[in-house]
Protein backbone atom coordinates (compact mmCIF):
# COMPACT_ATOMS: atom_id res chain seq x y z
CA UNK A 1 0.00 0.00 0.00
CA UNK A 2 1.68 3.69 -0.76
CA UNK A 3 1.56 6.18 1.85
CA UNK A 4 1.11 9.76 0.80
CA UNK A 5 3.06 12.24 2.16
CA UNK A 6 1.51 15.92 2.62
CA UNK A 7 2.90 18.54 -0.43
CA UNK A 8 6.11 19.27 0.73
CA UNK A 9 6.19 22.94 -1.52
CA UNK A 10 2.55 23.44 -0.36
CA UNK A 11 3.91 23.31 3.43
CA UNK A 12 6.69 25.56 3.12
CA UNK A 13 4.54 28.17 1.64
CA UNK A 14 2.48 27.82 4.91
CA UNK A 15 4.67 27.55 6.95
CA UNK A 16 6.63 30.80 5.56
CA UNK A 17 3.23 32.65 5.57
CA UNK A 18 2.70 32.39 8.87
CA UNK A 19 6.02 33.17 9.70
CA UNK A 20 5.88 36.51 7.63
CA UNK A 21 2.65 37.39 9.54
CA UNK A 22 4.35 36.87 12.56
CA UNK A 23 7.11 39.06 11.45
CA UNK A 24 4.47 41.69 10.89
CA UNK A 25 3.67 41.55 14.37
CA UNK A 26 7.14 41.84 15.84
CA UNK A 27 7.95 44.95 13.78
CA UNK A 28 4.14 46.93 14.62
CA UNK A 29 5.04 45.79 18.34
CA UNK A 30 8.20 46.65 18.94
CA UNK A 31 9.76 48.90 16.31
CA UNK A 32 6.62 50.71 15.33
CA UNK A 33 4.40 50.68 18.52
CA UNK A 34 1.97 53.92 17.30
CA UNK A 35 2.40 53.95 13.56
CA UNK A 36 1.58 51.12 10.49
CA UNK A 37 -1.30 50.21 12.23
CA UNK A 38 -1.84 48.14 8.92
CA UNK A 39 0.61 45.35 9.88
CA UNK A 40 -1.07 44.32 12.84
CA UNK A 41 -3.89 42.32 10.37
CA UNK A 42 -1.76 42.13 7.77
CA UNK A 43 0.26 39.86 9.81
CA UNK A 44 -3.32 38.01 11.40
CA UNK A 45 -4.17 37.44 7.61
CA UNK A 46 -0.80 36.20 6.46
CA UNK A 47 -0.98 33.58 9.42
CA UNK A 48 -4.60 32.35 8.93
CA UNK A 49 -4.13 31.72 5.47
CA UNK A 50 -0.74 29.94 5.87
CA UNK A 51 -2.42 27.66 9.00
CA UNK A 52 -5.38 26.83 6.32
CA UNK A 53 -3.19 26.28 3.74
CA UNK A 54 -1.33 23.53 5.73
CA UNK A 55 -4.76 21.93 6.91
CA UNK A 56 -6.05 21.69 3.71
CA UNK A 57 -2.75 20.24 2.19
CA UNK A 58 -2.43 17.86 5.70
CA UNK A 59 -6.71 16.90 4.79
CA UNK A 60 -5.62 16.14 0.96
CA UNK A 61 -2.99 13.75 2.43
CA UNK A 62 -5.72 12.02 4.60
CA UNK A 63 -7.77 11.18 2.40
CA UNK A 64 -5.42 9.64 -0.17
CA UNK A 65 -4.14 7.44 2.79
CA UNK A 66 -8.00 7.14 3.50
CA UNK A 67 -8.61 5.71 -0.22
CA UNK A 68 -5.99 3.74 -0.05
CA UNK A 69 -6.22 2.39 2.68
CA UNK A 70 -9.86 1.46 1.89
CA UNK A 71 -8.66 0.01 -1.69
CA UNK A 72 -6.18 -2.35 0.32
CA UNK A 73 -8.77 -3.64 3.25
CA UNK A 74 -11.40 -4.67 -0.08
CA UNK A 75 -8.41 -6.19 -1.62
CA UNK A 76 -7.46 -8.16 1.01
CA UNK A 77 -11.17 -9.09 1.76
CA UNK A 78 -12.06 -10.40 -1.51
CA UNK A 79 -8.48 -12.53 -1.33
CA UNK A 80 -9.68 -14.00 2.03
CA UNK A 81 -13.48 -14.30 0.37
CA UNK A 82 -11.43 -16.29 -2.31
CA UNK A 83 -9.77 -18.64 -0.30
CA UNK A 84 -12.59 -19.35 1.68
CA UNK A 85 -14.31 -20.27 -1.45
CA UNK A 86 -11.84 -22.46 -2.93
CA UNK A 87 -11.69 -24.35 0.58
CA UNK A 88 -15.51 -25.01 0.47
């Protein structure tokens, strides 16, 4: 059975979002404390997107496994349906 790994390019551009949006944060909050009040959900954007960008990537890699998974189990039913049969 083949195990399916989440998008590797599609998790590093999460990842990297969020990181950016945390980066926002940092600079409104310490460097710029009373101006670019635009970073503040800038940043909140950039990290919700990047967190649902790696739970829909991490949801498309569960259900392949899911299918698969599934497509194994009936294959290894109807093998043991077989033998069953051929022992009657």
């Amino acid at each position: 059975m083949k195990r399916y790994r989440p998008n590797t390019k599609a998790v590093l551009i999460g990842i990297i979002l969020m990181l950016i949006g945390i980066l926002c944060w940092v600079i409104k909050a310490s460097f710029i404390p009373k101006g670019a009040l635009y970073l503040f959900p800038v940043g909140l954007l950039l990290i919700c997107v990047g967190g649902l960008e790696l739970t829909i990537t991490v949801f498309i890699a569960m259900r392949k496994n899911d299918l698969a998974m599934s497509a194994h189990l009936k294959e290894i039913e109807a093998q043991r349906k077989k033998a069953e049969g051929k022992k009657e």
